[in-house]
Structures are given as structure tokens and as C-alpha cells.
N, C-alpha and C. Protein backbone atom coordinates (compact mmCIF):
# COMPACT_ATOMS: atom_id res chain seq x y z
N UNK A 1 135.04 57.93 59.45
CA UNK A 1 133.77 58.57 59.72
C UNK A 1 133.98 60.08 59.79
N UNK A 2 132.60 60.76 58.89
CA UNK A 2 133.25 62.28 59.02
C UNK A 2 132.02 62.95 59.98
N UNK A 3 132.22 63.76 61.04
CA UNK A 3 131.17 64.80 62.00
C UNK A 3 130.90 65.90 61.37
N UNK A 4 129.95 66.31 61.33
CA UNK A 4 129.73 68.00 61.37
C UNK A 4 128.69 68.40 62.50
N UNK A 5 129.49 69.24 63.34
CA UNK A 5 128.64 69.57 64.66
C UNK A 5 128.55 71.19 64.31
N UNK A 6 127.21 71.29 64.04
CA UNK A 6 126.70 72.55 63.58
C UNK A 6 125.73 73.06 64.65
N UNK A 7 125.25 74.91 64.46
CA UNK A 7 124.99 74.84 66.05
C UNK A 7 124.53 76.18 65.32
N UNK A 8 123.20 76.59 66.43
CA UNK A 8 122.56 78.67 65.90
C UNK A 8 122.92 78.43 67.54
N UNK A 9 123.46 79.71 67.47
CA UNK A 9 123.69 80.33 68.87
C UNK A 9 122.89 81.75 68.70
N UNK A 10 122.54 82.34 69.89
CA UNK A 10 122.10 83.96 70.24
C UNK A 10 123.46 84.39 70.83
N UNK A 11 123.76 83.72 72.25
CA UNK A 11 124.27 84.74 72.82
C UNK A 11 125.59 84.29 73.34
N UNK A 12 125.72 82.62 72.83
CA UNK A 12 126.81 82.08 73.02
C UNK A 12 127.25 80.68 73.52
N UNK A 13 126.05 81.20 74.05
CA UNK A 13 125.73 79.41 75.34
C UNK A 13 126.03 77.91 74.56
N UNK A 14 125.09 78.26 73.23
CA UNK A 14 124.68 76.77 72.30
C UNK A 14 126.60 77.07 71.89
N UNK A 15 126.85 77.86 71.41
CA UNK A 15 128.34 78.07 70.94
C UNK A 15 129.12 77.14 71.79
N UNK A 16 129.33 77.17 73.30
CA UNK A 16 130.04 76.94 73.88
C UNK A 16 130.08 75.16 74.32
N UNK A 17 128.87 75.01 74.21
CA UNK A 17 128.31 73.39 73.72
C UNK A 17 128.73 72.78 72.49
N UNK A 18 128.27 73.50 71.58
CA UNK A 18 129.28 73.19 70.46
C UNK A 18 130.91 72.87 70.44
N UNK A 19 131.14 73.97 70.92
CA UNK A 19 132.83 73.55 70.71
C UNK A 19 133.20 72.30 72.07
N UNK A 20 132.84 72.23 73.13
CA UNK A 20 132.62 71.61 73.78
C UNK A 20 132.91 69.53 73.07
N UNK A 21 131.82 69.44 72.47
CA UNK A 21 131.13 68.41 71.66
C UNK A 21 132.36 68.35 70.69
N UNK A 22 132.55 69.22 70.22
CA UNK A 22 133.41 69.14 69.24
C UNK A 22 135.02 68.24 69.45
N UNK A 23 135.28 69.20 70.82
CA UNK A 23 136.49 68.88 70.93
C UNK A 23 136.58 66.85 71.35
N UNK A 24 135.53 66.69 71.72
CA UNK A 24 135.72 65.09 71.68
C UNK A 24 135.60 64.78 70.84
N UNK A 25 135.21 65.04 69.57
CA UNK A 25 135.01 64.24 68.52
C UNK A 25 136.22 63.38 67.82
N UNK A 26 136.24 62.08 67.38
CA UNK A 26 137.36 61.83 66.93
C UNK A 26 137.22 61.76 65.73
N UNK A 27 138.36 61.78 64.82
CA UNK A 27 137.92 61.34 63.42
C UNK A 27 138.30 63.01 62.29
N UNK A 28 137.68 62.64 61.14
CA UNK A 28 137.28 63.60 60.63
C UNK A 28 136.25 64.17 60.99
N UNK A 29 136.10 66.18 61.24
CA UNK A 29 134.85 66.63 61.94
C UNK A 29 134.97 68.07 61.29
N UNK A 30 133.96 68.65 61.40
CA UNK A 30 133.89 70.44 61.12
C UNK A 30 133.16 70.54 62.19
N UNK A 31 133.20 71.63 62.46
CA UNK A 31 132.20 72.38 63.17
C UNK A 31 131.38 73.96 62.56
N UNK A 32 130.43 74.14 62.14
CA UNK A 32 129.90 75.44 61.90
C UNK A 32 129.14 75.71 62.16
N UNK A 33 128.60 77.02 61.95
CA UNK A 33 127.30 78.13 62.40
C UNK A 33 126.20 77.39 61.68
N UNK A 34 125.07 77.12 61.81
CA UNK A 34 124.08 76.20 61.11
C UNK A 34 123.73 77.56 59.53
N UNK A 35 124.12 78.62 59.92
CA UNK A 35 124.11 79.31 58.44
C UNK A 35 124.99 79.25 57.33
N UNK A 36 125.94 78.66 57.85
CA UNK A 36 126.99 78.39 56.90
C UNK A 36 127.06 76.89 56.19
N UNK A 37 126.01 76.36 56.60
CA UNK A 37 125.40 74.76 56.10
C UNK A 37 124.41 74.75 55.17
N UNK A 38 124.90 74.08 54.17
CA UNK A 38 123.70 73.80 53.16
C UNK A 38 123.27 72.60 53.23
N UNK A 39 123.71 71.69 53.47
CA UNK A 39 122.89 70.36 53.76
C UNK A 39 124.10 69.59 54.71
N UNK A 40 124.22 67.98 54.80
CA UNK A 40 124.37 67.08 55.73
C UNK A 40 125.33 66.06 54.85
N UNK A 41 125.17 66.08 53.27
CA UNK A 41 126.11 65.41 52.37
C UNK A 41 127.48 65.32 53.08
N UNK A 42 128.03 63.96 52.47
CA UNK A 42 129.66 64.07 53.04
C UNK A 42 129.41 63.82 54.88
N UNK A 43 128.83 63.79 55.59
CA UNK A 43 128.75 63.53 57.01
C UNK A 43 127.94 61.98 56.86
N UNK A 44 128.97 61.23 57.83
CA UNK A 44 128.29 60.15 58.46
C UNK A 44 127.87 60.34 60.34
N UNK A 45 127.73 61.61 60.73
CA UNK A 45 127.08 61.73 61.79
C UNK A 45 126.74 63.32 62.23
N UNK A 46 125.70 63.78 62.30
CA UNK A 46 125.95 65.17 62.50
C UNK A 46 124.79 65.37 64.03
N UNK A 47 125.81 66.50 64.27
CA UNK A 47 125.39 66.97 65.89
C UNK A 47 124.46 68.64 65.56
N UNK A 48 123.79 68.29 66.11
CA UNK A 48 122.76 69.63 65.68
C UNK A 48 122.43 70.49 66.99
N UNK A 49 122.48 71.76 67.12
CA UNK A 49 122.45 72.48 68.48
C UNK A 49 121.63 73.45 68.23
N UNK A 50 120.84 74.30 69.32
CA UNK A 50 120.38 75.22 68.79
C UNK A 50 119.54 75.88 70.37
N UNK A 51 119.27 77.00 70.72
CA UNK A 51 118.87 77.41 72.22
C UNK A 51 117.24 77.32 71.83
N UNK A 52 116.62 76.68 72.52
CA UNK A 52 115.34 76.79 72.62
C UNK A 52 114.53 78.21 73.06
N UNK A 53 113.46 78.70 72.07
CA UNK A 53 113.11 79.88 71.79
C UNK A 53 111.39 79.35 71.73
N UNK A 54 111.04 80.88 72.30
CA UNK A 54 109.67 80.63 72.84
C UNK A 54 109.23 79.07 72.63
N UNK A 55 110.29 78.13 73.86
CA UNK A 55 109.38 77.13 74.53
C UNK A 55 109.21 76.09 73.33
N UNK A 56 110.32 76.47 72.33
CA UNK A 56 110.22 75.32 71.29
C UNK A 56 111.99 75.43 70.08
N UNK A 57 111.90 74.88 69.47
CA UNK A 57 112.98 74.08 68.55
C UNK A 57 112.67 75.94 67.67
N UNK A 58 113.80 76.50 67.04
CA UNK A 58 113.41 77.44 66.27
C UNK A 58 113.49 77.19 64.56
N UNK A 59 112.59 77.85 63.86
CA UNK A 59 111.94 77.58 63.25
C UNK A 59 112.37 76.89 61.83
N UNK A 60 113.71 77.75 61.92
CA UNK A 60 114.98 77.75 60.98
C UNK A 60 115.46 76.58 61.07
N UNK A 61 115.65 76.16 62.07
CA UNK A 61 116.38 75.01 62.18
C UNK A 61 115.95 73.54 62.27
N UNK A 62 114.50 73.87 62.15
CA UNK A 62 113.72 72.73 62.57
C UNK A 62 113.68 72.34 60.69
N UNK A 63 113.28 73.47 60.31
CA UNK A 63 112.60 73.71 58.83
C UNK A 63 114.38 72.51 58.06
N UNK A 64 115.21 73.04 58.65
CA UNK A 64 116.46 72.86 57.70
C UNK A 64 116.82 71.27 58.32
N UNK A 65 116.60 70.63 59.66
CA UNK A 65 117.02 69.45 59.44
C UNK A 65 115.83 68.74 59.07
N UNK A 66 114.72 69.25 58.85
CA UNK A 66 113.42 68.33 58.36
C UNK A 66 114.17 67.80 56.90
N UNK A 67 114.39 68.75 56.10
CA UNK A 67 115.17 68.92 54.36
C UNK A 67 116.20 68.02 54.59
N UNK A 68 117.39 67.84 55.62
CA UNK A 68 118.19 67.17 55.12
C UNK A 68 118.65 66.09 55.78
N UNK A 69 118.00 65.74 57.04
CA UNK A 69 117.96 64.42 57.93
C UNK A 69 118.14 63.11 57.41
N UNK A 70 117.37 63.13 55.98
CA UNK A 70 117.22 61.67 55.74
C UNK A 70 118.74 60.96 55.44
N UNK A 71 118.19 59.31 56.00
CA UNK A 71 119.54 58.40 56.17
C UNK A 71 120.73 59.71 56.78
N UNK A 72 120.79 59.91 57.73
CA UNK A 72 121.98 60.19 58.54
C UNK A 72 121.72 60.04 59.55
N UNK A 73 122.43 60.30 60.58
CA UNK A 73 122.80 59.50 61.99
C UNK A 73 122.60 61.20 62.74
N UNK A 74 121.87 61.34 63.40
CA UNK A 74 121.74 63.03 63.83
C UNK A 74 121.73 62.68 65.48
N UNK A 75 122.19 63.48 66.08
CA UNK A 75 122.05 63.81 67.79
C UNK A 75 121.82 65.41 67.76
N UNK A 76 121.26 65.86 68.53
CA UNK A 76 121.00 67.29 69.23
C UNK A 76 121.61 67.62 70.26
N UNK A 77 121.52 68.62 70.77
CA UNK A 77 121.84 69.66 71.69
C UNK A 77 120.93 71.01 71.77
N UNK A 78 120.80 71.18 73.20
CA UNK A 78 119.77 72.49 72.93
C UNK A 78 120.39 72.90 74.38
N UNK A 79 120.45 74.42 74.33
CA UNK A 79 120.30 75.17 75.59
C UNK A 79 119.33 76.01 76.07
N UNK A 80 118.81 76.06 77.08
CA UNK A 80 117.73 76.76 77.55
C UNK A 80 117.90 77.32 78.92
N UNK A 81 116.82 78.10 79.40
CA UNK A 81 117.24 78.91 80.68
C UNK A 81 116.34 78.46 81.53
N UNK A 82 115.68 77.42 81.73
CA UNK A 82 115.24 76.62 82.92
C UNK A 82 116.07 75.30 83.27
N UNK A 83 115.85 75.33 84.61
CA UNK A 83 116.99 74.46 85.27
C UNK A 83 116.58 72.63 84.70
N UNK A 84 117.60 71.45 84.29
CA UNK A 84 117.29 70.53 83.98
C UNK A 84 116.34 69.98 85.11
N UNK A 85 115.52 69.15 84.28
CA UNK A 85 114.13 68.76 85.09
C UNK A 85 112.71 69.12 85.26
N UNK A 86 113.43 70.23 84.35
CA UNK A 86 111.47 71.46 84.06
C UNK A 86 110.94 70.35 82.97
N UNK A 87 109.85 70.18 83.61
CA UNK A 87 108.67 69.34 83.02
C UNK A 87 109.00 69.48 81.27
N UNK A 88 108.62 70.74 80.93
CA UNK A 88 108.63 71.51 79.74
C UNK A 88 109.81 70.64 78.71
N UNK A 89 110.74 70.64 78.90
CA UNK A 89 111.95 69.90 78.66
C UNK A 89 111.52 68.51 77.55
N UNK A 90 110.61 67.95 78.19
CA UNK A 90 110.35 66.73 77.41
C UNK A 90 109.63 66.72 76.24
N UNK A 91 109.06 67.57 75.91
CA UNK A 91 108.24 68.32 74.59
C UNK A 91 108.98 69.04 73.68
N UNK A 92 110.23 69.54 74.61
CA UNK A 92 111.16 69.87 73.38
C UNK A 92 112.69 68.77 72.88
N UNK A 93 112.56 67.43 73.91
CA UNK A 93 112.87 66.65 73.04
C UNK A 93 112.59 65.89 72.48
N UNK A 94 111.44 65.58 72.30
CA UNK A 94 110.60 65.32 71.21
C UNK A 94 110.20 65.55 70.13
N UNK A 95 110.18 67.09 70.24
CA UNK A 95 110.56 67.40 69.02
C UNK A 95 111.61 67.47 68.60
N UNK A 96 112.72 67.00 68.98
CA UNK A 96 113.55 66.76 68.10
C UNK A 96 113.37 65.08 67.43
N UNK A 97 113.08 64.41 67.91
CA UNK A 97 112.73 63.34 67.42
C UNK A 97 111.92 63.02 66.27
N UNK A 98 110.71 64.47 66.24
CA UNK A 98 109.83 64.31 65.28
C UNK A 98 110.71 64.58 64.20
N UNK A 99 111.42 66.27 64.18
CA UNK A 99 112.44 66.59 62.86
C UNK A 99 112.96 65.50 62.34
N UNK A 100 113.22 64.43 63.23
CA UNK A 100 114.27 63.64 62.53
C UNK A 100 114.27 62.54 62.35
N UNK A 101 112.92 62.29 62.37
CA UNK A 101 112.07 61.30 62.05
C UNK A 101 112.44 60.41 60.80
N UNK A 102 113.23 60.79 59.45
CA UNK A 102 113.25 60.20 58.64
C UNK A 102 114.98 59.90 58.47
N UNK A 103 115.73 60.34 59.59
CA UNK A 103 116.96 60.29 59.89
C UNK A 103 117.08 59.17 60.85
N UNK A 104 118.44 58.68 61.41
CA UNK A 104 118.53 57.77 62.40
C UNK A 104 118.80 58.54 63.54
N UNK A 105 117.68 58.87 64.60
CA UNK A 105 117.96 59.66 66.14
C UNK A 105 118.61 59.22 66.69
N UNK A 106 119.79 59.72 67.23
CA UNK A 106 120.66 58.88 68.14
C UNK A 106 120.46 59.19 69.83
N UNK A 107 120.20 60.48 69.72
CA UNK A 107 119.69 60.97 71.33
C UNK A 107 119.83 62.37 71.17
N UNK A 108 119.21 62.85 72.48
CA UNK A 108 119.36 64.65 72.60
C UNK A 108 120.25 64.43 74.20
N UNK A 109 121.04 66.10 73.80
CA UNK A 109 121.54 66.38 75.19
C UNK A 109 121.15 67.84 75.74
N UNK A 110 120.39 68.50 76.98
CA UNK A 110 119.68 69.30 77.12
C UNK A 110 120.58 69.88 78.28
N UNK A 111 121.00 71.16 78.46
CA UNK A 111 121.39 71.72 79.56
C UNK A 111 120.97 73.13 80.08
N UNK A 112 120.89 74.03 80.63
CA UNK A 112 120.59 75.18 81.23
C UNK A 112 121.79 76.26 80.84
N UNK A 113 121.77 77.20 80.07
CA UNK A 113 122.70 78.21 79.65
C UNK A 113 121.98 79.70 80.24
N UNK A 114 122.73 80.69 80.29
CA UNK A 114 122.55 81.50 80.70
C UNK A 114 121.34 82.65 80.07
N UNK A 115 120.50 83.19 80.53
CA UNK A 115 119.17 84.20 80.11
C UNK A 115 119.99 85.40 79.88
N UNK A 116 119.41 85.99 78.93
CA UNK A 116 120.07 87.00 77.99
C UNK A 116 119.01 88.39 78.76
N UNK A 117 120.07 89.33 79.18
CA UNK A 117 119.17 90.56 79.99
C UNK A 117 118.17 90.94 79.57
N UNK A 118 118.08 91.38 78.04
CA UNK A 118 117.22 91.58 77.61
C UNK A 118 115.53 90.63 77.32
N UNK A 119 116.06 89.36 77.52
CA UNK A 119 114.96 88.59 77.28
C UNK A 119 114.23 88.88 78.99
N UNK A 120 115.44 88.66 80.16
CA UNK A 120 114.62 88.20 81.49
C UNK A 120 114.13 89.97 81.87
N UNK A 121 114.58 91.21 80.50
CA UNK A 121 113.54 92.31 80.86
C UNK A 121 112.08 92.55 80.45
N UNK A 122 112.31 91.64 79.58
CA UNK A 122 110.83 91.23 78.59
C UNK A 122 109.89 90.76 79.62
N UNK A 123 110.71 89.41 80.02
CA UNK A 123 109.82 88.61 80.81
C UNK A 123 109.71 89.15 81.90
N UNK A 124 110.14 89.82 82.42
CA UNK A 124 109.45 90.41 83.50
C UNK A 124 108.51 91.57 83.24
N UNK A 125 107.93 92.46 82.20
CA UNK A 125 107.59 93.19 81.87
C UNK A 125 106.28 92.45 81.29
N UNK A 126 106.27 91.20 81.29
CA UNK A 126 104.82 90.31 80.95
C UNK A 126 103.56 90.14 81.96
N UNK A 127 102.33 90.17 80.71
CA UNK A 127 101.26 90.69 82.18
C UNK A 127 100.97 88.82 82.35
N UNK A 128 101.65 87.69 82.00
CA UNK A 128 101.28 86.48 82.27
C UNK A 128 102.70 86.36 83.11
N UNK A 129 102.06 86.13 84.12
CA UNK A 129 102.58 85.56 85.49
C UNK A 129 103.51 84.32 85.68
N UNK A 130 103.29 83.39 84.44
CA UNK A 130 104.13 82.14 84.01
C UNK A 130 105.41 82.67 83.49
N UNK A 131 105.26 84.10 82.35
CA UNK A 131 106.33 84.62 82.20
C UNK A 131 107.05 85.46 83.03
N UNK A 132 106.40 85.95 83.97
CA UNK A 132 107.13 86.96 85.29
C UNK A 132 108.22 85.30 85.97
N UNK A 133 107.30 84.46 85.94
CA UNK A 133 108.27 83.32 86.58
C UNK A 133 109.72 83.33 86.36
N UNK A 134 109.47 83.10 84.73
CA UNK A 134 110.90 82.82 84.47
C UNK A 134 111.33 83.70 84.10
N UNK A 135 111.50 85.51 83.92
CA UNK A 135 112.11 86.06 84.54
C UNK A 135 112.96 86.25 85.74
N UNK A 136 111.90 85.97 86.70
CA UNK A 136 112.69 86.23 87.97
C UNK A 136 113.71 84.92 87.97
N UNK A 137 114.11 83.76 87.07
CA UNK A 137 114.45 82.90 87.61
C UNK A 137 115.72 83.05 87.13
N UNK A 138 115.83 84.66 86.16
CA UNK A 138 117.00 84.99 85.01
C UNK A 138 118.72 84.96 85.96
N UNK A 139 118.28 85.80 87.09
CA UNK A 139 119.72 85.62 87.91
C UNK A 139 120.66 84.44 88.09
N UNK A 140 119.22 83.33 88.18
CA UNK A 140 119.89 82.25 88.56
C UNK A 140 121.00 81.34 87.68
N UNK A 141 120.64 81.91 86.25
CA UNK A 141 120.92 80.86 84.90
C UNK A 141 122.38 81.40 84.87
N UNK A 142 122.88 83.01 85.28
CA UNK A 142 124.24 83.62 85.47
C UNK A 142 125.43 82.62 85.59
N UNK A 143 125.96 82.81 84.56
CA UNK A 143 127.43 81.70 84.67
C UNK A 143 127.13 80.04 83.56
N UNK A 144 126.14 80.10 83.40
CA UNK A 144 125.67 78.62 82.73
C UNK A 144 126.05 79.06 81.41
N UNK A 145 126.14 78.16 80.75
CA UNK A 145 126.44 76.25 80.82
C UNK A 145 127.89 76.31 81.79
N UNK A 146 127.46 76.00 83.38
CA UNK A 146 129.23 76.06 84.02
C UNK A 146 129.81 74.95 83.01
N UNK A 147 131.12 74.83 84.29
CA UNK A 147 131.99 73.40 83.43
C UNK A 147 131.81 72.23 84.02
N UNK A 148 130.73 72.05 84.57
CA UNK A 148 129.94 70.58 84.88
C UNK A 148 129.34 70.14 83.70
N UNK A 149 127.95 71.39 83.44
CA UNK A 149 127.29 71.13 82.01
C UNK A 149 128.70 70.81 80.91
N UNK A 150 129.63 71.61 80.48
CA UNK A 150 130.09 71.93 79.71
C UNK A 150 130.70 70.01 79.72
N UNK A 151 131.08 69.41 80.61
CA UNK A 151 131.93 68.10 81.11
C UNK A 151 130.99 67.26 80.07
N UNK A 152 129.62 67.00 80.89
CA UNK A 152 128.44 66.59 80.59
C UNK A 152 127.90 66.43 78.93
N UNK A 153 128.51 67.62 78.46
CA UNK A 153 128.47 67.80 76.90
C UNK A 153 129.34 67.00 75.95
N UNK A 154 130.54 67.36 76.77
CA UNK A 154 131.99 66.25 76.24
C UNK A 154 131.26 64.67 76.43
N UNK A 155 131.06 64.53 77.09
CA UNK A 155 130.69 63.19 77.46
C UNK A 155 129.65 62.21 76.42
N UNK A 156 128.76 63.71 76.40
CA UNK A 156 127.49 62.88 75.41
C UNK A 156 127.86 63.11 73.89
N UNK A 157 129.18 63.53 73.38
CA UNK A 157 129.66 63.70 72.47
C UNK A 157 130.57 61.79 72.35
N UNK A 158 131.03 61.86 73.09
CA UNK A 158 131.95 60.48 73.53
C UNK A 158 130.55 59.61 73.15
N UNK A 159 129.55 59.24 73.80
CA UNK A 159 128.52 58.65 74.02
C UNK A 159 127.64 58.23 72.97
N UNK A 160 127.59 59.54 71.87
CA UNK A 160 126.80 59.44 70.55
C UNK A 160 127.79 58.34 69.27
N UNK A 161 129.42 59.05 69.47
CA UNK A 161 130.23 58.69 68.18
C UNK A 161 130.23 57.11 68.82
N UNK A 162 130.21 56.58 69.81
CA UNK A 162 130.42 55.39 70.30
C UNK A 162 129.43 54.83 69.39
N UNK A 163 127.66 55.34 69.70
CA UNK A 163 126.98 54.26 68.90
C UNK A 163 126.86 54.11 67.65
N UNK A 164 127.86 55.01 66.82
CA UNK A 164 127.44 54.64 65.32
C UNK A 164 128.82 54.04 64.59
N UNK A 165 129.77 54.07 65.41
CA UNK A 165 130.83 53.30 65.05
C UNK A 165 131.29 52.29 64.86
């Protein structure tokens, strides 16, 4: 069985999930930047990552596993800067489900990575009050994905290759 655990990072977080994922993988595997991918050929399981951006799947990446999902075995990964359990959460794994709709979903794994200064200066500089929220909530995300998440990642890497083997 061959992996390709491909991944868009900003600032590092989805990166660090990635390699993470990676390193359990057994078998034949690559790992790359989702720009350095042209399609999913040659993989019998691919891990797809990517940091959730304004409150959804980004656009690039949604667009590119819609194109090449079909008949393969796909799992996700996403990092974001609200703590696991934000309501919000479940709408964006769902959409991963929709992308991959014509693929075989195997599951998503969702964790909390760290807010990028510049975004939690934005958001605080917003005259909507939902976005002052999660600004102020930017301190807290400091240090994420720790090595609990990071454990957690290994794990659901273990967890995915199990079911298609």
C-alpha cells in the first residue's frame, strides 16, 4: 500500500501534523506541500491537511481534492485556532465529507494550532464583536498543536491505515 500525506500550511501548525501523521505511516508513503501535487494516481490512501481559513476548508484545496478524490481512500486533517469542541467545528467536517464525496471518506482529525499575530491583529481590529472574540482568544492557542495534539495525530494516522488494510 502506497500513502501520500499532503498538507497547505501558513504558518506551520498543519506542517507539524503532517509530519506527525507521517511518521506513523507504514508502508510505502511521501509526504508533500499540496503544491507540489498534481493528482492522487499511484496512492492507495491519501491524508489531506490544510488550516481552516475564514471559518471554512480553503478554496484551493477543496477545488483540488474535488478533481482528484475519486475511488481513493482519503482522511483529513485540519488545524484551527479555536479550542476542540467549538460548535463551528462540525461544519467544517463536513465539509470535508462533501469534497470527498465521490472518494471513500475514511474520517477527519481536527485539532487547535496556534493564531498567527497578524491574523489575532486583524481580529481584534474588527468592528464585529464575534471577531474581537476570537482575537482575544489568540494568546491562548500559543504553543499549539502541543505534543498531546501532536500524540493524538500519530494515533489517528495508526487508526486510518488500520481501516483500509
Amino acid at each position: 500500500m502506497k500513502t501520500l500525506v499532503t498538507y497547505m500550511t501558513q504558518t506551520g501548525n498543519t506542517k507539524k501534523i503532517a509530519e506527525a501523521i507521517y511518521g506513523e505511516i507504514t508502508g510505502e508513503k511521501d509526504i508533500k506541500n499540496i503544491e507540489d501535487v498534481s493528482n492522487f494516481e499511484g496512492y492507495d490512501l491519501v491524508f489531506v491537511g490544510f488550516p481552516v481559513l475564514q471559518f471554512n476548508i480553503p478554496e484551493n484545496v477543496s477545488k483540488f481534492v474535488k478533481e482528484n478524490v475519486a475511488g481513493k481512500n482519503i482522511a483529513f486533517f485540519m488545524t484551527h485556532a479555536v479550542p476542540e469542541g467549538f460548535e463551528a467545528i462540525h461544519s467544517w467536517t463536513g465539509s470535508c465529507k462533501d469534497i470527498a464525496d465521490s472518494g471513500n471518506y475514511i474520517g477527519t482529525f481536527e485539532c487547535q494550532g496556534e493564531l498567527a499575530q497578524p491574523v489575532i491583529d486583524m481580529l481584534l481590529e474588527s468592528d464585529d464583536p464575534q471577531m474581537k472574540e476570537f482575537g482575544e482568544m489568540g494568546p491562548s492557542t500559543k504553543g499549539q498543536p502541543d505534543e498531546s495534539r501532536v500524540q493524538k495525530a500519530r494515533e489517528f494516522a495508526k487508526e486510518i491505515q488500520a481501516k483500509v488494510q
